[in-house]
PDB file of N, CA and C in Angstrom:
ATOM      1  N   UNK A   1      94.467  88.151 125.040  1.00  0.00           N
ATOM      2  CA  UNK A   1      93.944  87.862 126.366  1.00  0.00           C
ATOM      3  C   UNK A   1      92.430  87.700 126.292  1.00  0.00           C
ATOM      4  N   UNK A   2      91.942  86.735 127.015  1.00  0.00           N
ATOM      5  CA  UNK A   2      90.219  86.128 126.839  1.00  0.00           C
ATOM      6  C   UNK A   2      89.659  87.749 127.761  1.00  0.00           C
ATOM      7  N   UNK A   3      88.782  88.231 127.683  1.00  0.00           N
ATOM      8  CA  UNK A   3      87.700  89.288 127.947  1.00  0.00           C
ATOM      9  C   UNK A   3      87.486  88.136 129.293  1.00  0.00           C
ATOM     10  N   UNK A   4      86.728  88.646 130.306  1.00  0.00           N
ATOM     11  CA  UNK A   4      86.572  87.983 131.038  1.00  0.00           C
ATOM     12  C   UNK A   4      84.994  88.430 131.507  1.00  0.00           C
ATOM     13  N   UNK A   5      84.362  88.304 132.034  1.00  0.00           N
ATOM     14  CA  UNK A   5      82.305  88.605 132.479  1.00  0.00           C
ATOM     15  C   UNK A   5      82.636  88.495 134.038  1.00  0.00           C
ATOM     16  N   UNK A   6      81.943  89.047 134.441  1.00  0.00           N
ATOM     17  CA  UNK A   6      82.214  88.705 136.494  1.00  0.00           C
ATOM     18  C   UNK A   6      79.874  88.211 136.247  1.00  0.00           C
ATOM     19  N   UNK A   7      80.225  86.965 136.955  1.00  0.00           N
ATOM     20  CA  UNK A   7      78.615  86.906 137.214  1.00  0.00           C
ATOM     21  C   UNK A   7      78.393  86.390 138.619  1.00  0.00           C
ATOM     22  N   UNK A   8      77.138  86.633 138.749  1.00  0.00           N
ATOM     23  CA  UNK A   8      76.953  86.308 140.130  1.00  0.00           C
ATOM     24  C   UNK A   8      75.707  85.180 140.386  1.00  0.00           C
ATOM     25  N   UNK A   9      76.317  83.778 140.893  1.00  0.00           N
ATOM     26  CA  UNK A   9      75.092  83.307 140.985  1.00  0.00           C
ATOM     27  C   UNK A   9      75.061  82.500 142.121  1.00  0.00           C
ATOM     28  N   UNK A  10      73.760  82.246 142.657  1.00  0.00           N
ATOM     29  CA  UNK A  10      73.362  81.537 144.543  1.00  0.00           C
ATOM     30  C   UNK A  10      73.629  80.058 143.724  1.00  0.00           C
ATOM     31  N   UNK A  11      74.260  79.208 144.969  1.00  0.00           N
ATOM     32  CA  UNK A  11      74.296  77.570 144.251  1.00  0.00           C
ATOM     33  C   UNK A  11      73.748  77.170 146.210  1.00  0.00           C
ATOM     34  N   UNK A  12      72.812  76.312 145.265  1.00  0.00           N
ATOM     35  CA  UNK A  12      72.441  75.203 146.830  1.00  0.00           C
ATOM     36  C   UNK A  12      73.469  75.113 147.457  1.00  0.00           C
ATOM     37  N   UNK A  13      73.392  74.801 148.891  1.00  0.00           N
ATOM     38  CA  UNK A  13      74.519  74.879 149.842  1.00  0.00           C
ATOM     39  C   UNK A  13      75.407  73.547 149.531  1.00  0.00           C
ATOM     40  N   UNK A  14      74.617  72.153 149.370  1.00  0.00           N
ATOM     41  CA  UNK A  14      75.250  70.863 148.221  1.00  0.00           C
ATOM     42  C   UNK A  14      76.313  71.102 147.693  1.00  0.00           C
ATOM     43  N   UNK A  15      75.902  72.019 147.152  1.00  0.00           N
ATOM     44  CA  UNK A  15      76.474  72.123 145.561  1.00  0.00           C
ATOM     45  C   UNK A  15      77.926  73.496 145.970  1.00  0.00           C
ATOM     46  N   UNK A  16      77.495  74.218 147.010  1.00  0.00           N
ATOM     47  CA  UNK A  16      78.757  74.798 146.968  1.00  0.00           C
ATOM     48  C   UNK A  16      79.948  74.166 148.144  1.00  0.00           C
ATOM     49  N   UNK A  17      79.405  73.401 148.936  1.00  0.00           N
ATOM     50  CA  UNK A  17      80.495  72.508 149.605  1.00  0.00           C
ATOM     51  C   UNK A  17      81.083  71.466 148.391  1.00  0.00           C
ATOM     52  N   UNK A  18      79.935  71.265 147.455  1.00  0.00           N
ATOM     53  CA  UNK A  18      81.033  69.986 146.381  1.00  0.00           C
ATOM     54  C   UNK A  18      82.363  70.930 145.735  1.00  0.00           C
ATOM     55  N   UNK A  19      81.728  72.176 145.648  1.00  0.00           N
ATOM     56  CA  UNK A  19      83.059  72.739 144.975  1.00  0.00           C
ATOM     57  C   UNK A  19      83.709  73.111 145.795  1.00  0.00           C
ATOM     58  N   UNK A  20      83.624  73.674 146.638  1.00  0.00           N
ATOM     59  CA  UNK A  20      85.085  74.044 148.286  1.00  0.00           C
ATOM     60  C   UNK A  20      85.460  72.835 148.139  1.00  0.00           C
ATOM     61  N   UNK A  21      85.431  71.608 148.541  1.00  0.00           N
ATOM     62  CA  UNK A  21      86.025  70.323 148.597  1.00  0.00           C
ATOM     63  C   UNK A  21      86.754  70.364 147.082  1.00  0.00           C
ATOM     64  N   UNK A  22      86.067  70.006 146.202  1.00  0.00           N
ATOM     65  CA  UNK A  22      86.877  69.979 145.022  1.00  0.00           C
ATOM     66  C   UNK A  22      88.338  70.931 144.695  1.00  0.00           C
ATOM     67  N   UNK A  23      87.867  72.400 144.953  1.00  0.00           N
ATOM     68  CA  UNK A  23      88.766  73.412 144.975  1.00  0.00           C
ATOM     69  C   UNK A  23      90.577  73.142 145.793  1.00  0.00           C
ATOM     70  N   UNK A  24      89.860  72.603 147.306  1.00  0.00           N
ATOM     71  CA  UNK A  24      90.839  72.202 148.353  1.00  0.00           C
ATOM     72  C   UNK A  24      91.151  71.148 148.221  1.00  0.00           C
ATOM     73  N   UNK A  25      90.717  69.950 147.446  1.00  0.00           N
ATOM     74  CA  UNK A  25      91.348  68.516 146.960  1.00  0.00           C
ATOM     75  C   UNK A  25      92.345  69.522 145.338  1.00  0.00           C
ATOM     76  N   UNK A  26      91.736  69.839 145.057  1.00  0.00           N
ATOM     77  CA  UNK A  26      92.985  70.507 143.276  1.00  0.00           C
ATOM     78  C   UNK A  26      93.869  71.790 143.877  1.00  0.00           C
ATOM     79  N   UNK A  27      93.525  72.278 145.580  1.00  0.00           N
ATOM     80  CA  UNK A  27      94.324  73.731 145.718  1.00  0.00           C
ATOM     81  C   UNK A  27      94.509  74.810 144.489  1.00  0.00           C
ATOM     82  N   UNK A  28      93.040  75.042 144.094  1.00  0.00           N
ATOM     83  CA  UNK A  28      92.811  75.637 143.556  1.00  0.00           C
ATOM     84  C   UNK A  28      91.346  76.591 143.996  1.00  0.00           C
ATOM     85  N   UNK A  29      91.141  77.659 143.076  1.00  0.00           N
ATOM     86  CA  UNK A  29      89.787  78.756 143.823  1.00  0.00           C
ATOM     87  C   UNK A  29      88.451  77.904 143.470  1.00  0.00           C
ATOM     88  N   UNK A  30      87.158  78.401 144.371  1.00  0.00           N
ATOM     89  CA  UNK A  30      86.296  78.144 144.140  1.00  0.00           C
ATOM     90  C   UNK A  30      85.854  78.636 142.790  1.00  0.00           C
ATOM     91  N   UNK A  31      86.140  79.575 142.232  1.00  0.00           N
ATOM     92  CA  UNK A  31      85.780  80.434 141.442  1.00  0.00           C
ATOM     93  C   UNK A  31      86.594  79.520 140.189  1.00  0.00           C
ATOM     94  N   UNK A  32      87.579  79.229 140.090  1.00  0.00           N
ATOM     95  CA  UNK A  32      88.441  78.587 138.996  1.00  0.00           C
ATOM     96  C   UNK A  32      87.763  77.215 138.462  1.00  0.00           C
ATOM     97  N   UNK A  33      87.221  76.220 140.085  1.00  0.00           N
ATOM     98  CA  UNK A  33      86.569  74.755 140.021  1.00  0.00           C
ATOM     99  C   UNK A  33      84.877  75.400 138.902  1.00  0.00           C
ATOM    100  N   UNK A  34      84.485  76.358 139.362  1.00  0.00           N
ATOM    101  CA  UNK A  34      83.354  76.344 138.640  1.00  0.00           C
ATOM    102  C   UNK A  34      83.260  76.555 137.507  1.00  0.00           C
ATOM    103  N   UNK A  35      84.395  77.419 136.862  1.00  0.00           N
ATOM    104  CA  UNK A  35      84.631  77.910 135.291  1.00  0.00           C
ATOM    105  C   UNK A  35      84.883  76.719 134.994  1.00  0.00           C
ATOM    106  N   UNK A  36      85.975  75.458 135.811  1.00  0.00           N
ATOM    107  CA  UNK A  36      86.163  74.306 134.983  1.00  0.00           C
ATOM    108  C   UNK A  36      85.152  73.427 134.756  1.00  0.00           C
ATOM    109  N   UNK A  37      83.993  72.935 136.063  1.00  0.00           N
ATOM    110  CA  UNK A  37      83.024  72.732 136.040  1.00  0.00           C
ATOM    111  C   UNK A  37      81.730  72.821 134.745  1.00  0.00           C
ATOM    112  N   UNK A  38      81.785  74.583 134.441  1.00  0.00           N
ATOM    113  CA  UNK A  38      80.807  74.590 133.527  1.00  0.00           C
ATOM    114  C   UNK A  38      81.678  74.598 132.224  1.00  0.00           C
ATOM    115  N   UNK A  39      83.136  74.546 131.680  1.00  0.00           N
ATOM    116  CA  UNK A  39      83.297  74.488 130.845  1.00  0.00           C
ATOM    117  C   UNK A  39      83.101  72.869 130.164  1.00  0.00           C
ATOM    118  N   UNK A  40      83.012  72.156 131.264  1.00  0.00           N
ATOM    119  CA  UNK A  40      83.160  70.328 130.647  1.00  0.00           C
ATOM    120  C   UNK A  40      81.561  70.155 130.785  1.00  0.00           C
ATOM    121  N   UNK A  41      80.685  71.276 131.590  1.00  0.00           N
ATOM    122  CA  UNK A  41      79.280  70.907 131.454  1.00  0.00           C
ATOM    123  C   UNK A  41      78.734  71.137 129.738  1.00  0.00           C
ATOM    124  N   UNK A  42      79.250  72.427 129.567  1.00  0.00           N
ATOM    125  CA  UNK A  42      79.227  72.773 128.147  1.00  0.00           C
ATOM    126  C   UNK A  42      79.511  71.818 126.966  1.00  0.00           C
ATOM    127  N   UNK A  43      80.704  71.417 126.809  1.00  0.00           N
ATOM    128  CA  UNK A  43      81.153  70.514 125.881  1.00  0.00           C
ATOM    129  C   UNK A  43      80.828  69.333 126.641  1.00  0.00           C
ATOM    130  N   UNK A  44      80.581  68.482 127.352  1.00  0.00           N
ATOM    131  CA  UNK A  44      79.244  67.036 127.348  1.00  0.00           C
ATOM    132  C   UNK A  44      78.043  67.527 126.408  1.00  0.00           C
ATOM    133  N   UNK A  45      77.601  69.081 126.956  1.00  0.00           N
ATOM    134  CA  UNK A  45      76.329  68.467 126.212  1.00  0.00           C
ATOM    135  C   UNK A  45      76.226  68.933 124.713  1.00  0.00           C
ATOM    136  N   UNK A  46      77.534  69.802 124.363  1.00  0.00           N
ATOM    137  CA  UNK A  46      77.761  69.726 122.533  1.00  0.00           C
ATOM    138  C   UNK A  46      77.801  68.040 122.328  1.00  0.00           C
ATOM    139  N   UNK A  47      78.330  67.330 123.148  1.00  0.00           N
ATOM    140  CA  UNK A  47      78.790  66.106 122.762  1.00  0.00           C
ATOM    141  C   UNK A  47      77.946  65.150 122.429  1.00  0.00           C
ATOM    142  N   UNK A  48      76.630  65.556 123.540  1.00  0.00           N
ATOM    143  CA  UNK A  48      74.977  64.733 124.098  1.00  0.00           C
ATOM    144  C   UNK A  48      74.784  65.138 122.225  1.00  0.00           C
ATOM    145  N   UNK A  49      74.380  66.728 122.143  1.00  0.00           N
ATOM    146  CA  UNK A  49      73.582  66.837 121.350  1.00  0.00           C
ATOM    147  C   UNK A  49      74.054  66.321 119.601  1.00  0.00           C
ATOM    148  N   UNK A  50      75.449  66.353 119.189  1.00  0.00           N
ATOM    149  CA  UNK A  50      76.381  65.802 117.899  1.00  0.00           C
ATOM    150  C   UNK A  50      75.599  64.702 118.385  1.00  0.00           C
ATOM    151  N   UNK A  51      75.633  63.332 119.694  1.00  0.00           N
ATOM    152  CA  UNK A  51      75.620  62.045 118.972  1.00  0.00           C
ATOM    153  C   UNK A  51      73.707  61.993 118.574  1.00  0.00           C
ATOM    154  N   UNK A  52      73.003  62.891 119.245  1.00  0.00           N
ATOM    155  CA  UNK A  52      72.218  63.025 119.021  1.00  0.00           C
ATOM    156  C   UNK A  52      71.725  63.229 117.295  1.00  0.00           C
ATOM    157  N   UNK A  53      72.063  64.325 116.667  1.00  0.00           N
ATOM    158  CA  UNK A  53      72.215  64.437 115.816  1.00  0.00           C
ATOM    159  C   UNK A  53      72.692  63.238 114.454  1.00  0.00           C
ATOM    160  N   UNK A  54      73.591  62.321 115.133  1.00  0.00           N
ATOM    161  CA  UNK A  54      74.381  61.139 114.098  1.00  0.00           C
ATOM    162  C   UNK A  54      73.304  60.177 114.482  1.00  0.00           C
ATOM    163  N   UNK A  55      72.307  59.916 116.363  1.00  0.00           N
ATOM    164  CA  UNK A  55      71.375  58.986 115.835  1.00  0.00           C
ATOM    165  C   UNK A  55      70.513  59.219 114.703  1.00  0.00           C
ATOM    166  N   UNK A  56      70.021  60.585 114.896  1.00  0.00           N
ATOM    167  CA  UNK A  56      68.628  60.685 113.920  1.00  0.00           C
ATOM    168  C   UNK A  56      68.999  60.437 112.859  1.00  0.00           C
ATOM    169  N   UNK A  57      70.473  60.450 112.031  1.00  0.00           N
ATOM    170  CA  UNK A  57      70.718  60.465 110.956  1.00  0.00           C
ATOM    171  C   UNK A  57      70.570  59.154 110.654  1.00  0.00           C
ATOM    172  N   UNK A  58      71.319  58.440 111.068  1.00  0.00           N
ATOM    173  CA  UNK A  58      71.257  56.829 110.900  1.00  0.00           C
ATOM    174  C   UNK A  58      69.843  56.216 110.919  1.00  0.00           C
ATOM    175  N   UNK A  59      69.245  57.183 111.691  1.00  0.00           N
ATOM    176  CA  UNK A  59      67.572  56.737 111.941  1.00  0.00           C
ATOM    177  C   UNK A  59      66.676  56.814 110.486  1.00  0.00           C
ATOM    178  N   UNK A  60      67.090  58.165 109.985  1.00  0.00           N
ATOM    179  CA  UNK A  60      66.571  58.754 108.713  1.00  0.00           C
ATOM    180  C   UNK A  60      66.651  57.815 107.784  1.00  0.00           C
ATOM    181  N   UNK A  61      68.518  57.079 107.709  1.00  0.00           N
ATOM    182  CA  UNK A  61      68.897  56.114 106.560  1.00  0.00           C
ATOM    183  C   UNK A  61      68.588  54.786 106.905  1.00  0.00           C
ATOM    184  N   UNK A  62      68.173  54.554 108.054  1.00  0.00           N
ATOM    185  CA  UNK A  62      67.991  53.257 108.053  1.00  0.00           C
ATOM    186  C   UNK A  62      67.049  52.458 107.099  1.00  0.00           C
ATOM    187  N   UNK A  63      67.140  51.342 106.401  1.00  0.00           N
ATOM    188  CA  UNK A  63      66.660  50.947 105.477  1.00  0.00           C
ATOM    189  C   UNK A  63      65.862  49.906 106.236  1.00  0.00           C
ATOM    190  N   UNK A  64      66.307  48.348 106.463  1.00  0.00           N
ATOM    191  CA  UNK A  64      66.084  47.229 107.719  1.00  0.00           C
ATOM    192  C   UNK A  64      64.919  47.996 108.627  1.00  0.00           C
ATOM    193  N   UNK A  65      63.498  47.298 108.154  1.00  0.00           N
ATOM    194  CA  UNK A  65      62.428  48.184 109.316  1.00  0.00           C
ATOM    195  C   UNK A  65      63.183  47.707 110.973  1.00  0.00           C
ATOM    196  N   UNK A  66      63.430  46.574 111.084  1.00  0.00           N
ATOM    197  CA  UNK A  66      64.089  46.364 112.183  1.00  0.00           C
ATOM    198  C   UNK A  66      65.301  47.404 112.771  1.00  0.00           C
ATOM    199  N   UNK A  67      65.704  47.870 112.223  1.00  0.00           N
ATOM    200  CA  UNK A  67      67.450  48.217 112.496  1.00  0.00           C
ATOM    201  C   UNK A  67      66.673  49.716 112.896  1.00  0.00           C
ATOM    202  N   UNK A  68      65.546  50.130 111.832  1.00  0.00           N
ATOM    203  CA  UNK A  68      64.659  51.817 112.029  1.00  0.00           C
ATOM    204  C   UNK A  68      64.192  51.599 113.400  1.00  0.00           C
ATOM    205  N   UNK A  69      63.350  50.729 113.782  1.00  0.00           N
ATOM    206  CA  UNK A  69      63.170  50.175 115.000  1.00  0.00           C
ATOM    207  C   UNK A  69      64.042  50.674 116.329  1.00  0.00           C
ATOM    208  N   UNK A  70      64.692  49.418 116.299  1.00  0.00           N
ATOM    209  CA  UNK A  70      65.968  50.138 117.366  1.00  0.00           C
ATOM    210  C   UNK A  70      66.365  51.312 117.234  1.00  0.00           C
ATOM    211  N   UNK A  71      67.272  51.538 115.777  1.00  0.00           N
ATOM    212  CA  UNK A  71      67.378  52.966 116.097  1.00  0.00           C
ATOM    213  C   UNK A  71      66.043  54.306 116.921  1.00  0.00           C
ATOM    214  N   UNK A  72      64.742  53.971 116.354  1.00  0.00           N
ATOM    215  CA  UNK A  72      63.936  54.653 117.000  1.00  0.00           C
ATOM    216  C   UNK A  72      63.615  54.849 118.615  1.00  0.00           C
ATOM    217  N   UNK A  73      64.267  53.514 119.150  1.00  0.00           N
ATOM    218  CA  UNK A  73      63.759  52.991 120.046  1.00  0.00           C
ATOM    219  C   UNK A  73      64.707  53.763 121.215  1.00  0.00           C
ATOM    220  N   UNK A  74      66.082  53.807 120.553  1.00  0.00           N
ATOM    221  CA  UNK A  74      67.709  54.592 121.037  1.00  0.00           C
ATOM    222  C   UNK A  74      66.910  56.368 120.888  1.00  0.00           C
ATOM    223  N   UNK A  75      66.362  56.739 119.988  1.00  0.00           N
ATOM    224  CA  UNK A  75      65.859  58.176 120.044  1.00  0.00           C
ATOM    225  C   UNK A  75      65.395  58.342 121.311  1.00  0.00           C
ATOM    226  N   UNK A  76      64.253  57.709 121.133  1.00  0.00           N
ATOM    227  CA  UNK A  76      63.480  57.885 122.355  1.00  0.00           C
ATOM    228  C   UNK A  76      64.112  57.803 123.501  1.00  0.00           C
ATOM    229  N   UNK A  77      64.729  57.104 124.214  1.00  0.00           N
ATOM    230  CA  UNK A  77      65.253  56.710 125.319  1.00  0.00           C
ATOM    231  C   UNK A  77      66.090  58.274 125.003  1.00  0.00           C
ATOM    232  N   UNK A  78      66.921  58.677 124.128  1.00  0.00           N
ATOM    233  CA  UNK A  78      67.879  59.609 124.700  1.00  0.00           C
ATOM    234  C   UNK A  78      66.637  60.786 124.475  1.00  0.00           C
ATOM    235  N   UNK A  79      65.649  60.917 124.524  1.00  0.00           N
ATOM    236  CA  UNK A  79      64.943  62.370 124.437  1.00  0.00           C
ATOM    237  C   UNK A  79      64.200  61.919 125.601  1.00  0.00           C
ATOM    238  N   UNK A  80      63.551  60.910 126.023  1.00  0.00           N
ATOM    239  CA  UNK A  80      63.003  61.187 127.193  1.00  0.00           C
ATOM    240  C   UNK A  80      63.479  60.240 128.495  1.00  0.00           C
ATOM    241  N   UNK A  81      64.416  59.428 128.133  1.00  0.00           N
ATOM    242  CA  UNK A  81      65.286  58.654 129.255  1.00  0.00           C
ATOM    243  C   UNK A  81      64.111  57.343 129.306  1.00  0.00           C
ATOM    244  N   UNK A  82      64.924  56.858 130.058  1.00  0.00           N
ATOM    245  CA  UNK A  82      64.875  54.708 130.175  1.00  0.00           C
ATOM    246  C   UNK A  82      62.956  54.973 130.288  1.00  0.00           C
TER     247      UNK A  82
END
């Protein structure tokens, strides 16, 4: 059986009507929508940071100053956006 943590945290009023709605569209708890919530927030951003990781690599090997280029160009944009 998973151990379970009780935490307590304030969410903008936004943000806790998106999950009552969500909860009452799945008839499921508020409390359940948010564990699911932050569990897919979690694994996106393992996901952000792996492809992150496979650009720089490709960046490292890139040979083609052009191809280093773009690839550099893809870094940037994902570390500081458009």
């Amino acid at each position: 059986m998973t151990k379970l943590v009780r935490r307590s945290v304030s969410l903008p009023v936004a943000v806790a009507n998106q999950v009552q709605r969500l909860a009452k569209k799945q008839r499921s708890s508020d409390n359940r929508v948010l564990v699911e919530l932050i569990e897919l927030g979690i694994e996106a951003r393992k996901q952000k940071e792996q492809a992150f990781f496979e650009l720089a690599q490709r960046f490292r090997a890139a040979c083609d100053p052009a191809e280093a280029k773009r690839l550099g160009d893809e870094l940037g944009r994902s570390v500081f956006g458009e």
